[in-house]
Protein backbone atom coordinates (compact mmCIF):
# COMPACT_ATOMS: atom_id res chain seq x y z
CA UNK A 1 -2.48 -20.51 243.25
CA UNK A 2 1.07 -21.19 244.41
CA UNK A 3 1.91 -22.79 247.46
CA UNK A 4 2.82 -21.79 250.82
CA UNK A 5 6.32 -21.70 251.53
CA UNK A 6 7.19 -24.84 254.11
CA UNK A 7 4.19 -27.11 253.16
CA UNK A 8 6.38 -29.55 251.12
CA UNK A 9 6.88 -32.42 253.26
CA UNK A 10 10.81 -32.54 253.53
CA UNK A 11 12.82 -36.13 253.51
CA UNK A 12 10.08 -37.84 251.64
CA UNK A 13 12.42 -38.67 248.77
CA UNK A 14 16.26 -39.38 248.68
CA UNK A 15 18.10 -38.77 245.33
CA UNK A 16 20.74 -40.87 244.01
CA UNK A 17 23.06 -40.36 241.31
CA UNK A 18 23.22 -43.67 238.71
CA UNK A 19 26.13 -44.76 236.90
CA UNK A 20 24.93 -47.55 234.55
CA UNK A 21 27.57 -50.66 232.80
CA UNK A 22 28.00 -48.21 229.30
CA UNK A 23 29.60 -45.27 231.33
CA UNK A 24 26.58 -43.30 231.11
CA UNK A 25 25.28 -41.56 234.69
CA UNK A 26 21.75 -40.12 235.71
CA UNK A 27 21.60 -37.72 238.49
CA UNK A 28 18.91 -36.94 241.25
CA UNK A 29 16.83 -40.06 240.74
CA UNK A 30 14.35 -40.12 243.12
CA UNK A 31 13.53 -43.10 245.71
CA UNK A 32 11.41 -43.06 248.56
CA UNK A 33 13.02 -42.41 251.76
CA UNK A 34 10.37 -45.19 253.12
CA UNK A 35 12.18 -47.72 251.50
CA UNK A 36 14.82 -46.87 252.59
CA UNK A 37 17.43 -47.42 255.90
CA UNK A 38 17.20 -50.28 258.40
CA UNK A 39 19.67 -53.45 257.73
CA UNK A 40 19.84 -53.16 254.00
CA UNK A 41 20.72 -49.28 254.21
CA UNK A 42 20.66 -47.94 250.67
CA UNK A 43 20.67 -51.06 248.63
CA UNK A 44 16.37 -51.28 248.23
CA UNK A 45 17.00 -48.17 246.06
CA UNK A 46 18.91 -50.04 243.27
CA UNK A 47 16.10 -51.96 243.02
CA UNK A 48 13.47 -49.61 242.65
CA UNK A 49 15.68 -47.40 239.98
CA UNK A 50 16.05 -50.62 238.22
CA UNK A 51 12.24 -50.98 238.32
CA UNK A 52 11.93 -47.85 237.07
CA UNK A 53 14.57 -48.21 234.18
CA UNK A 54 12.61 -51.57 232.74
CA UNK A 55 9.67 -49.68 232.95
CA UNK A 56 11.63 -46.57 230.90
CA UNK A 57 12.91 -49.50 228.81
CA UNK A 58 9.44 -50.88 227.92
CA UNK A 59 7.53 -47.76 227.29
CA UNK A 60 10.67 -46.60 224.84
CA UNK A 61 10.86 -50.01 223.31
CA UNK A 62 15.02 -50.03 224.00
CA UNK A 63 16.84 -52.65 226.01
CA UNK A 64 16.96 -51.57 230.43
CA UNK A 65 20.50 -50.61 230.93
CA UNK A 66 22.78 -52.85 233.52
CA UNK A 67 23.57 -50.28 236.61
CA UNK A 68 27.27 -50.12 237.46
CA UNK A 69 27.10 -48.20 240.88
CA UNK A 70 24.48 -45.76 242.71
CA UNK A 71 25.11 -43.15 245.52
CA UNK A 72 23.26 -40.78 247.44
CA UNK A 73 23.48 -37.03 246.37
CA UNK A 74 25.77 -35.56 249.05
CA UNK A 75 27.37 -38.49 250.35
CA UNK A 76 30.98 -38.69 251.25
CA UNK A 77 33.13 -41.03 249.24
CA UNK A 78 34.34 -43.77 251.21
């Protein structure tokens, strides 16, 4: 049975778009908004993508890639 419109609980994840050391990107990875904000702003996310990468990584049996840069989908540029 499909879902009611407006029952998806909106801000519970912010998306990020990865850009790892090889030049390779991922978009839209998802991080909890919970760990996110306060005095470290944005940077807990980088370490829960690169969490999730080593687990990727050890499930695929292939090295975690180093990550170059993240940043929020629809963030300005500074």
């Amino acid at each position: 049975m499909p879902k009611k419109p407006g029952t998806n609980p909106k801000g519970e994840f912010a998306f990020f778009n990865v850009v790892y050391e090889d030049g390779s990107q991922r978009s839209n990875r998802r991080v909890p908004a919970e760990l996110l904000g306060g005095l470290d702003g944005d940077e807990p996310a980088r370490a829960y993508i690169h969490e999730q990468d080593r687990e990727i990584a050890e499930k695929s049996g292939r090295p975690p890639l180093e990550i170059k840069s993240i940043a929020r989908v629809g963030a300005k540029k500074k």
